[in-house]
N, C-alpha and C. Protein backbone atom coordinates (compact mmCIF):
# COMPACT_ATOMS: atom_id res chain seq x y z
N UNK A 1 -12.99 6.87 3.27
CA UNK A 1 -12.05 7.97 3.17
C UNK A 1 -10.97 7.78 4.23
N UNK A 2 -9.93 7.85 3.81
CA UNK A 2 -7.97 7.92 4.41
C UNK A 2 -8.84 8.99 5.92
N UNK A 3 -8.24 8.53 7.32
CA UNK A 3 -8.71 10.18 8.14
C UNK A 3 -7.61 9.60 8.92
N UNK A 4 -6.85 11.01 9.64
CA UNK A 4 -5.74 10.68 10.69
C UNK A 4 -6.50 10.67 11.87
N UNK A 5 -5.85 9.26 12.54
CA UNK A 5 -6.33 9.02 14.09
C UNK A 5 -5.41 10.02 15.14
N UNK A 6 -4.24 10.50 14.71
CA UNK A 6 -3.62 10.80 15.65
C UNK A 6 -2.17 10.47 15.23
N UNK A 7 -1.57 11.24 15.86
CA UNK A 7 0.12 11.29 15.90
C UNK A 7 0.66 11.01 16.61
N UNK A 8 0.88 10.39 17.51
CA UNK A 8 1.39 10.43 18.93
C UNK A 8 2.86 9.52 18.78
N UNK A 9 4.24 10.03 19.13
CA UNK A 9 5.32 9.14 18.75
C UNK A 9 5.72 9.09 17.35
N UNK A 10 5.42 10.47 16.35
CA UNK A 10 5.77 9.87 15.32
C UNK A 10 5.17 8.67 14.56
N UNK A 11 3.94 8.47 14.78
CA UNK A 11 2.97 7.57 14.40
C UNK A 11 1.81 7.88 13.45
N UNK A 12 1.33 7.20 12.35
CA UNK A 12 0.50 8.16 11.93
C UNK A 12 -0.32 6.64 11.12
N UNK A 13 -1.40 6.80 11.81
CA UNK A 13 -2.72 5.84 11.74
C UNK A 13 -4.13 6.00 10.98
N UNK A 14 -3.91 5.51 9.81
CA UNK A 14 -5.06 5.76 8.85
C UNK A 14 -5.94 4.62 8.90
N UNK A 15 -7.09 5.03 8.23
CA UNK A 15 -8.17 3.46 7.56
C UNK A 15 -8.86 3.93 6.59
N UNK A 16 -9.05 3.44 5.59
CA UNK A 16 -10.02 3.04 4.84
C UNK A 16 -10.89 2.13 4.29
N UNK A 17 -11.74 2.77 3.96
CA UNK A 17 -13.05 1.54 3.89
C UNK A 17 -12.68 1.10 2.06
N UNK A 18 -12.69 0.32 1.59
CA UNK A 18 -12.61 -0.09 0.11
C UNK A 18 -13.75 -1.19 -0.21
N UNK A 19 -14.76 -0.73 -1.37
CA UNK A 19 -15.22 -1.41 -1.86
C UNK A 19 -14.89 -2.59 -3.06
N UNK A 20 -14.20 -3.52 -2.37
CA UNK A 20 -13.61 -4.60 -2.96
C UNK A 20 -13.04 -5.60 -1.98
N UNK A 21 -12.95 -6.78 -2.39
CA UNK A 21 -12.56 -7.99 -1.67
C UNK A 21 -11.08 -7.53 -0.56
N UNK A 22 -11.06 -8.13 -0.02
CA UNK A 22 -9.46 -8.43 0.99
C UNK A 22 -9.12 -8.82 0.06
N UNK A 23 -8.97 -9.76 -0.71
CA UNK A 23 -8.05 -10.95 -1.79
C UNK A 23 -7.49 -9.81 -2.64
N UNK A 24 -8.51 -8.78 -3.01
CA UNK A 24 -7.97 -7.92 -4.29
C UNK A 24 -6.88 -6.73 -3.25
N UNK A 25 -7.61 -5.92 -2.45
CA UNK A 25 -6.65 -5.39 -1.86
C UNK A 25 -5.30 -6.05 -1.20
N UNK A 26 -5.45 -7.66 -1.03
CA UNK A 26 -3.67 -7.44 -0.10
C UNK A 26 -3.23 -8.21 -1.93
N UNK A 27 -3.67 -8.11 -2.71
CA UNK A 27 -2.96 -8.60 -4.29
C UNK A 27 -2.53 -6.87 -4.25
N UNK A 28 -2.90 -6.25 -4.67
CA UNK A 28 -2.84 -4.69 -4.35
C UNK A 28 -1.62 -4.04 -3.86
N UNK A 29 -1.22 -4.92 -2.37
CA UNK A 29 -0.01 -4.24 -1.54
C UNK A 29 0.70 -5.14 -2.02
N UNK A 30 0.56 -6.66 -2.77
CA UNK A 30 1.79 -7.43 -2.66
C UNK A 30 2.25 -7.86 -4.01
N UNK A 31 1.47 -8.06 -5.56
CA UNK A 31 1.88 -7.91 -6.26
C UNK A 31 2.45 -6.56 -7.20
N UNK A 32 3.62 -7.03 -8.17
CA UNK A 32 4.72 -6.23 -8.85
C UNK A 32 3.51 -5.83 -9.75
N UNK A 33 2.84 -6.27 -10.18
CA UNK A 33 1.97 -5.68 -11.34
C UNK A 33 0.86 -4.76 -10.81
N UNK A 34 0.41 -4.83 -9.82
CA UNK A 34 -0.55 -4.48 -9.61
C UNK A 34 -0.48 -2.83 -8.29
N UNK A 35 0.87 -2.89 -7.77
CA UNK A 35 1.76 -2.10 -7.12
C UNK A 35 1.96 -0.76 -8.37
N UNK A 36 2.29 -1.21 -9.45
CA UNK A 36 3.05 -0.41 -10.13
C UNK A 36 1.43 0.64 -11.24
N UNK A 37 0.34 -0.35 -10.49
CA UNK A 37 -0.73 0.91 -10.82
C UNK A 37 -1.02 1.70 -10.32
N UNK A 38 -0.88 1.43 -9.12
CA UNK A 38 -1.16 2.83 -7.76
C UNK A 38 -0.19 3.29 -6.95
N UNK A 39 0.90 2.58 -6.56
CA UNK A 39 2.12 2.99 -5.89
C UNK A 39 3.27 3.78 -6.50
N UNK A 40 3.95 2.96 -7.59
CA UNK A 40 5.05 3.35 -7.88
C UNK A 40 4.66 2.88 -9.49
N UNK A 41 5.87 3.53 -10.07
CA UNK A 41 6.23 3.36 -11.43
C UNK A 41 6.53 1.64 -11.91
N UNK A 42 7.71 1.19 -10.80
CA UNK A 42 8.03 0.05 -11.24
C UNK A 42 8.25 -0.59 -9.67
N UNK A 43 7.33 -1.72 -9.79
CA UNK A 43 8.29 -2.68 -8.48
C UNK A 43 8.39 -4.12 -8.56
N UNK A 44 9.13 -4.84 -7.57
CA UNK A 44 8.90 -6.30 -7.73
C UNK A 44 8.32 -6.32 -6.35
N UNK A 45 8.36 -7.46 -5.96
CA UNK A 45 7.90 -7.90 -4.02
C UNK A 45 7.59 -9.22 -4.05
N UNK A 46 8.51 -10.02 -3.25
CA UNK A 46 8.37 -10.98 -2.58
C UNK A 46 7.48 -11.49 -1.78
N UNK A 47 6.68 -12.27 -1.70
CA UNK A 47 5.59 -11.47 -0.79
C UNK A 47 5.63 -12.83 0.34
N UNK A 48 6.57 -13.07 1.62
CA UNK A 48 7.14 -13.91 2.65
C UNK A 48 7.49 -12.91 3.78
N UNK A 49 7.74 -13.44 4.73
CA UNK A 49 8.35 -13.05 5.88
C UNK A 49 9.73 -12.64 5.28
N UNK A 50 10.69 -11.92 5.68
CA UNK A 50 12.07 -12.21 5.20
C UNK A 50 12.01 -11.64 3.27
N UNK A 51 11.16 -11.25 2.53
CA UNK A 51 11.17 -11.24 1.48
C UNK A 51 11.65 -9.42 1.07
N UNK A 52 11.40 -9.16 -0.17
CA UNK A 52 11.58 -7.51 -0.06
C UNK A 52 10.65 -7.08 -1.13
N UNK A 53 10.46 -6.25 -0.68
CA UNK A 53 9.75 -5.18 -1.42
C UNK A 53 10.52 -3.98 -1.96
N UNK A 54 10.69 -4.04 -3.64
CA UNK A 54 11.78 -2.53 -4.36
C UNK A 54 10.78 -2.30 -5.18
N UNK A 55 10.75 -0.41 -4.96
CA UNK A 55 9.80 0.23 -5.86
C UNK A 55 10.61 1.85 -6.73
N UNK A 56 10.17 1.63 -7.36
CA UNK A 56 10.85 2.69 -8.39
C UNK A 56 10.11 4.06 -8.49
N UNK A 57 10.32 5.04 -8.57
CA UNK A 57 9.56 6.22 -9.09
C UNK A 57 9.93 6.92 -10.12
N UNK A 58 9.74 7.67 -10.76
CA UNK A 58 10.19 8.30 -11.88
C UNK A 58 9.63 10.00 -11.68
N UNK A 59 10.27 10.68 -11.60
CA UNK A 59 9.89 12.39 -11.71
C UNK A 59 10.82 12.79 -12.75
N UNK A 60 9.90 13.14 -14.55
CA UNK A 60 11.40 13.71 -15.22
C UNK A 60 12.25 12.89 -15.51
N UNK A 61 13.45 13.05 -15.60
CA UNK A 61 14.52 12.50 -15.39
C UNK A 61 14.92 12.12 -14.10
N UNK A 62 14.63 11.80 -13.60
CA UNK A 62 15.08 11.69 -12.02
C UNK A 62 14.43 10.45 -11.52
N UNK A 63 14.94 9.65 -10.79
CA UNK A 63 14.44 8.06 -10.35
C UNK A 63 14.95 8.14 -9.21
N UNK A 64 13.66 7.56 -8.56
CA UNK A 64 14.34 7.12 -6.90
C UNK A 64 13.72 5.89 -6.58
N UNK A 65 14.57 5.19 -5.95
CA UNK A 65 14.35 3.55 -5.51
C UNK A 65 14.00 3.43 -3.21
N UNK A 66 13.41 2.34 -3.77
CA UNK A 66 13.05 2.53 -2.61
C UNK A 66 12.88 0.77 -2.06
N UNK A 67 13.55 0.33 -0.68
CA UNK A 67 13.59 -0.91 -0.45
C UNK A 67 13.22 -0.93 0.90
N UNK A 68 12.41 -2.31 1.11
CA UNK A 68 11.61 -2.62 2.13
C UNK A 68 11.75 -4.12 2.45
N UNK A 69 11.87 -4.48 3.52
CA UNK A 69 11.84 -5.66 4.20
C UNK A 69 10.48 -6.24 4.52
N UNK A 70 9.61 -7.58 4.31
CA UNK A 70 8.82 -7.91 4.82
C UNK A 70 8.73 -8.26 5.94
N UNK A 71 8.69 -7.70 7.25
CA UNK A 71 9.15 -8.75 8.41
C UNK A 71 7.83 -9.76 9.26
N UNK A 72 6.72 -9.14 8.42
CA UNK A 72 5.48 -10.30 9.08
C UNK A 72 4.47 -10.25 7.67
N UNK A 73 4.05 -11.67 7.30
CA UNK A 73 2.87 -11.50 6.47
C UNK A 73 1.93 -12.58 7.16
N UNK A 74 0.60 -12.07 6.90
CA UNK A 74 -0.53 -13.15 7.30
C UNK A 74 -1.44 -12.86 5.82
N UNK A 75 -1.12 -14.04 4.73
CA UNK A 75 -1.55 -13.73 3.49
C UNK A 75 -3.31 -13.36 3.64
N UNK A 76 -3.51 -12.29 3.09
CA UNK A 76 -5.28 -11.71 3.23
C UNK A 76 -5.63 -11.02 4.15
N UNK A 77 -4.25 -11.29 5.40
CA UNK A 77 -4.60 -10.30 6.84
C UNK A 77 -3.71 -9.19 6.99
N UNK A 78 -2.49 -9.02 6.73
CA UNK A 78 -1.83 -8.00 7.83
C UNK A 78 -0.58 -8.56 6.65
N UNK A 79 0.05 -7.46 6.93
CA UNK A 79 1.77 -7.23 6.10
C UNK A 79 2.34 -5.77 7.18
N UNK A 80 3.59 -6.50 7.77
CA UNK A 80 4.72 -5.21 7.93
C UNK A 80 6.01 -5.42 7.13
N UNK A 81 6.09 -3.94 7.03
CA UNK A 81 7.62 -3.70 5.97
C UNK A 81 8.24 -2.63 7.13
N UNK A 82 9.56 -3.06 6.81
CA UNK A 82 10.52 -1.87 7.14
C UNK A 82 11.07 -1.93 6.02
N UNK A 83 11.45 0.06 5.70
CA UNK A 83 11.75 0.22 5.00
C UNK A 83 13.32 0.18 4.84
N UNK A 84 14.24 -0.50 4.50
CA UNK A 84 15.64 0.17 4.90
C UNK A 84 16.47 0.97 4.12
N UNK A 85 15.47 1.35 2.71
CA UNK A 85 16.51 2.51 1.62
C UNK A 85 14.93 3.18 1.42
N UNK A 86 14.98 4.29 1.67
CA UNK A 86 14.02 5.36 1.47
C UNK A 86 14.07 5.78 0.19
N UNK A 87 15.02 5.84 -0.26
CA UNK A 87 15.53 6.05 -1.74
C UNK A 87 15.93 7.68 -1.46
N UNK A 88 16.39 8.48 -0.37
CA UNK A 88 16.43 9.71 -0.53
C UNK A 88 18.19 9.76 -0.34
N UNK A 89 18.80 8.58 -0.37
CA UNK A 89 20.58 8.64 -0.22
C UNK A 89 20.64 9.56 1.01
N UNK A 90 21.96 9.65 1.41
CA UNK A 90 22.37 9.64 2.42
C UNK A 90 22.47 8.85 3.74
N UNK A 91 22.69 9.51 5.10
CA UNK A 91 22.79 8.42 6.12
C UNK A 91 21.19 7.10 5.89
N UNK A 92 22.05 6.03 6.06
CA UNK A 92 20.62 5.29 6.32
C UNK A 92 19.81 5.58 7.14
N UNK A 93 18.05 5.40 6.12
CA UNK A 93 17.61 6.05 7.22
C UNK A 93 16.97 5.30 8.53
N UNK A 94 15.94 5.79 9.32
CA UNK A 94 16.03 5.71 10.79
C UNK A 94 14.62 4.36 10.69
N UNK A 95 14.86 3.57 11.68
CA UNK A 95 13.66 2.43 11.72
C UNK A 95 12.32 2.88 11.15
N UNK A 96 11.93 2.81 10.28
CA UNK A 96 10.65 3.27 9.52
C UNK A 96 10.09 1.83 9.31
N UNK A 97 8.72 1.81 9.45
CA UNK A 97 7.95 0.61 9.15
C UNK A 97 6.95 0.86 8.84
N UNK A 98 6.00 0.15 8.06
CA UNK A 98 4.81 0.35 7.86
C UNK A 98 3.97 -1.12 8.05
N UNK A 99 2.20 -0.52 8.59
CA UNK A 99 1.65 -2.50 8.89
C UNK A 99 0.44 -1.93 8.21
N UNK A 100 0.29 -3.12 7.92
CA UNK A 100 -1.03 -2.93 6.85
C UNK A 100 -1.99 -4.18 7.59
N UNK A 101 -3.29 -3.54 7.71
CA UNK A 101 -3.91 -5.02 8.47
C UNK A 101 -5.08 -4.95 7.46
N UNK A 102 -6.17 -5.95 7.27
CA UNK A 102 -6.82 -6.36 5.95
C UNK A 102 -8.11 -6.61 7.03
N UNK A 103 -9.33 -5.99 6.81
CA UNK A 103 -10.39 -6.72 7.90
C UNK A 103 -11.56 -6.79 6.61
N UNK A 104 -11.97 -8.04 6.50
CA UNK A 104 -14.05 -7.85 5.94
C UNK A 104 -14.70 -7.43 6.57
N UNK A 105 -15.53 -6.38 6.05
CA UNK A 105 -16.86 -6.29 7.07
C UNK A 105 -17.60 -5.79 6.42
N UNK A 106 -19.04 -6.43 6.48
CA UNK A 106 -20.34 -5.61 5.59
C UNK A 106 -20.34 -5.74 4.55
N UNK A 107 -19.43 -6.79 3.57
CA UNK A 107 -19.39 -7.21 2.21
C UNK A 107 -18.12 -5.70 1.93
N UNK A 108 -17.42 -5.24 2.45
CA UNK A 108 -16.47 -4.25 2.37
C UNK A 108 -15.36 -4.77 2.90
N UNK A 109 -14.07 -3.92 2.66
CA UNK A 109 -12.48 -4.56 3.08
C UNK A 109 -12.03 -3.07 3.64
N UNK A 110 -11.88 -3.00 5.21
CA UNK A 110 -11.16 -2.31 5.91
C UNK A 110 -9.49 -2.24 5.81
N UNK A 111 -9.01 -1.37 5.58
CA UNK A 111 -7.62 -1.40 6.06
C UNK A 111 -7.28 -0.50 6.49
N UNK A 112 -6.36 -0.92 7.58
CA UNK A 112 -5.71 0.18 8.56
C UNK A 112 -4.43 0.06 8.05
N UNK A 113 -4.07 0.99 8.12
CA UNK A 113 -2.23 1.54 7.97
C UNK A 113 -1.84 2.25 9.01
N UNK A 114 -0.59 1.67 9.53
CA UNK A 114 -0.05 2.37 10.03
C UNK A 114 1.54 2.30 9.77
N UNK A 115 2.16 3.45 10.21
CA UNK A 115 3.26 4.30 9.52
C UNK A 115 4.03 5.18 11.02
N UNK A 116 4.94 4.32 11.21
CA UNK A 116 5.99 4.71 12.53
C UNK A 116 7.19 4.99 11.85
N UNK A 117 7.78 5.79 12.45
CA UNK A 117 9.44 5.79 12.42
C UNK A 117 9.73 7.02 13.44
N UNK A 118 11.12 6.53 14.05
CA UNK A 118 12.29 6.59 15.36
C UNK A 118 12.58 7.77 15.46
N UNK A 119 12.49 8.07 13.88
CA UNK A 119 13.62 9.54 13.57
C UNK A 119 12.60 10.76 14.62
N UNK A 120 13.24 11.95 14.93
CA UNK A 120 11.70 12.50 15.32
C UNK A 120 11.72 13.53 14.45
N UNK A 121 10.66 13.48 14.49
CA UNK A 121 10.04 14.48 13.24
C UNK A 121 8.83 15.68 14.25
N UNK A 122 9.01 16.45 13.38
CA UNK A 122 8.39 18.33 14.24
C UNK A 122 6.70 17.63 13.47
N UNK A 123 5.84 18.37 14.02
CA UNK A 123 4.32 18.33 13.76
C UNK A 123 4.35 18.62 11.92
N UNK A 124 4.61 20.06 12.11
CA UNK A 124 4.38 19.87 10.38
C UNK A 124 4.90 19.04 9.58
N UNK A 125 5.88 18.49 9.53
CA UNK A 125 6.51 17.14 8.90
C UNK A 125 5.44 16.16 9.13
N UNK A 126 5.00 16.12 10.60
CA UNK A 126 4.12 15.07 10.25
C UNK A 126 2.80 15.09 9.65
N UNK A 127 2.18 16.39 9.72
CA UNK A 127 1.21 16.55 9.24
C UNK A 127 1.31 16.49 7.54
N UNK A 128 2.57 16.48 6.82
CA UNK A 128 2.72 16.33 5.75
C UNK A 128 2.58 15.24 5.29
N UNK A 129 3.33 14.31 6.13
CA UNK A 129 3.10 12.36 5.71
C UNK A 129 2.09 12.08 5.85
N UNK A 130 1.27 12.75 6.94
CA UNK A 130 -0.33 12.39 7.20
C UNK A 130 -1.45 12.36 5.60
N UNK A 131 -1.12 13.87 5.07
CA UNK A 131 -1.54 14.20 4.04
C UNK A 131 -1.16 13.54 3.09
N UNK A 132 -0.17 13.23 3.04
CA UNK A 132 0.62 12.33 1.80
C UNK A 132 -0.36 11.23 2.07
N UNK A 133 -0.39 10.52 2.79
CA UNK A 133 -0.81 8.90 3.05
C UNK A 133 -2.44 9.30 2.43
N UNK A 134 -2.94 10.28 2.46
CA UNK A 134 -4.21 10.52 2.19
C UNK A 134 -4.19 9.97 0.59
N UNK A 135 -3.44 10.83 0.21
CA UNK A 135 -3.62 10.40 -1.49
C UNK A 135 -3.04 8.84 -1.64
N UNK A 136 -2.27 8.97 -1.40
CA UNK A 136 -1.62 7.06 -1.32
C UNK A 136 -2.46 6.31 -1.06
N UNK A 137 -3.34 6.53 0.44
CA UNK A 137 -4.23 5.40 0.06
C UNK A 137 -5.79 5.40 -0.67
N UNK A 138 -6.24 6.85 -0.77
CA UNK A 138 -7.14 6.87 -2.15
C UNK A 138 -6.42 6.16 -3.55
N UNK A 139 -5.40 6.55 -3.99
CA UNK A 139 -4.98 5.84 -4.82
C UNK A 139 -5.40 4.20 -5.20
N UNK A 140 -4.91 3.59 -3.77
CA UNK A 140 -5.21 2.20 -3.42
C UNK A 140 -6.45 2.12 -3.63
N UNK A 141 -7.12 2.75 -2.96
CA UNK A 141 -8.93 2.45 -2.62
C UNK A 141 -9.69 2.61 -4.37
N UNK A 142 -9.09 3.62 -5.17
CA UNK A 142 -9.70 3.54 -6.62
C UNK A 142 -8.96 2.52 -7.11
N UNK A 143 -7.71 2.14 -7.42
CA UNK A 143 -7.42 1.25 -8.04
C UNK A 143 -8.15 -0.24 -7.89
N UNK A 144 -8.15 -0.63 -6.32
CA UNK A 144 -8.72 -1.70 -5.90
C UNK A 144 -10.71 -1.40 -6.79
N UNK A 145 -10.83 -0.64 -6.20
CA UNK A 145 -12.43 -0.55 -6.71
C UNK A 145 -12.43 -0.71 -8.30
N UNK A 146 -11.92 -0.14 -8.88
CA UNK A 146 -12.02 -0.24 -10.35
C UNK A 146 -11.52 -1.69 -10.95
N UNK A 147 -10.88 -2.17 -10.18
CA UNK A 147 -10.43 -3.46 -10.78
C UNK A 147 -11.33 -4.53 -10.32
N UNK A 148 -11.96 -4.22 -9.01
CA UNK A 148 -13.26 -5.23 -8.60
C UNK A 148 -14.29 -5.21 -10.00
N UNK A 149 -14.66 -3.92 -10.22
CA UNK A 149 -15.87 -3.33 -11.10
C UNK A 149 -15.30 -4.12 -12.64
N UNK A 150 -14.23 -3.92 -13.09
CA UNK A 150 -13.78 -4.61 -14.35
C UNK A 150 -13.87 -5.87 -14.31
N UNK A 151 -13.77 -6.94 -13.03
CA UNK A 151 -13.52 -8.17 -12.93
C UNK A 151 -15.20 -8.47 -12.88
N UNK A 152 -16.35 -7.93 -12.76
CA UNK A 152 -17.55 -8.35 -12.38
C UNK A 152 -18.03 -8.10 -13.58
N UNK A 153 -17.75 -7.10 -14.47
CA UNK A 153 -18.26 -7.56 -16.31
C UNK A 153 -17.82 -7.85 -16.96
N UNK A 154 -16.45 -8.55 -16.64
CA UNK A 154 -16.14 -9.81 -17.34
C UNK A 154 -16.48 -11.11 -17.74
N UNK A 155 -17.11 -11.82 -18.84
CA UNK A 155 -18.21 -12.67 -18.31
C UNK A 155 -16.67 -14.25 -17.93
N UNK A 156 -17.27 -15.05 -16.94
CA UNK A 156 -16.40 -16.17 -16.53
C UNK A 156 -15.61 -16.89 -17.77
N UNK A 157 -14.16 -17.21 -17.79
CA UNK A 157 -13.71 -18.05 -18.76
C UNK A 157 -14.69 -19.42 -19.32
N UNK A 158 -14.73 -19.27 -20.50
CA UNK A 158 -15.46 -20.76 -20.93
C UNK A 158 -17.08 -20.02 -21.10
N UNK A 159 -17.74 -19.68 -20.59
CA UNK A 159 -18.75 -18.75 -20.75
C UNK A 159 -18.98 -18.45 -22.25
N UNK A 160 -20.37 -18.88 -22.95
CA UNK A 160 -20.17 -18.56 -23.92
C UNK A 160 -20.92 -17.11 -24.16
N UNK A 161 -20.32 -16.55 -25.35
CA UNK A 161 -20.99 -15.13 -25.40
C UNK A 161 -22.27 -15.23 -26.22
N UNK A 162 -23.09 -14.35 -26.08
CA UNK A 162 -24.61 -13.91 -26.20
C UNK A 162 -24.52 -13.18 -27.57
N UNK A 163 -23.52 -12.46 -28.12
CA UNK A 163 -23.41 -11.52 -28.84
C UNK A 163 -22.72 -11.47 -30.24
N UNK A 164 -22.56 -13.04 -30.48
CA UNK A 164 -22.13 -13.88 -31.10
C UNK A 164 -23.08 -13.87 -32.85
């Protein structure tokens, strides 16, 4: 379960435990197909140092885009993005980043998130992103799990079937 460590600086530090591989969760944060089951409506992502990450949403009629910079990947370990279009228009907004770090442990895949930005923001604002990130990364944590669980009764390519 998503739990806040603390706020301190406009900082806001989650983890969750996911029952499924590292490989499936950082496929999870870094592919377009697999993004657009739990994150957003539509995205692509580069997935390099220097690469970007654009994600789409849809409410209604209404679409908002949203663009991110990769500025560190360690493929299976750790990804930071800054975000530099929030998708909410107006002034650009303020150094926002997010790091995602990837740990095994116990036949389980840890990830920590964390989620900074410059701008300052009052407690309840933050306690709102806090909450937000809750569902965001349950989101992650079922998607990843359910797609482990689908990939394990699948029987292997070439495999012949029994039922034949």
């Amino acid at each position: 379960m998503a739990r806040l460590e603390g706020a301190p600086d406009n900082r806001i530090t989650k983890k969750v435990w996911i029952q499924a591989s590292a490989d499936t969760v950082y496929r999870a944060l870094t592919e377009a197909g697999w993004l657009s089951h739990w994150f957003c409506d539509k995205a692509s992502c580069d997935p390099r140092a220097g690469g970007e990450l654009l994600a789409q949403w849809h409410h209604g009629k209404a679409r908002r885009k949203g663009r991110a910079l990769i500025t560190h990947l360690e493929p299976g370990r750790r990804m930071d993005l800054v975000w530099v279009d929030d998708g909410q228009g107006g002034d650009p907004p303020s150094r926002h980043t997010l790091s995602y770090e990837i740990r095994s442990k116990s036949g389980m895949t840890e990830l920590v998130m964390i989620d900074r930005d410059d701008a300052p923001i009052d407690e309840e604002t933050l306690a709102f992103l806090a909450e937000g990130w809750n569902s965001v990364l349950l989101e992650l944590k079922d998607f990843c799990e359910n797609r482990e669980r689908a990939a394990k009764k699948r029987p292997p390519r070439g495999a012949a079937r029994t039922d034949a």
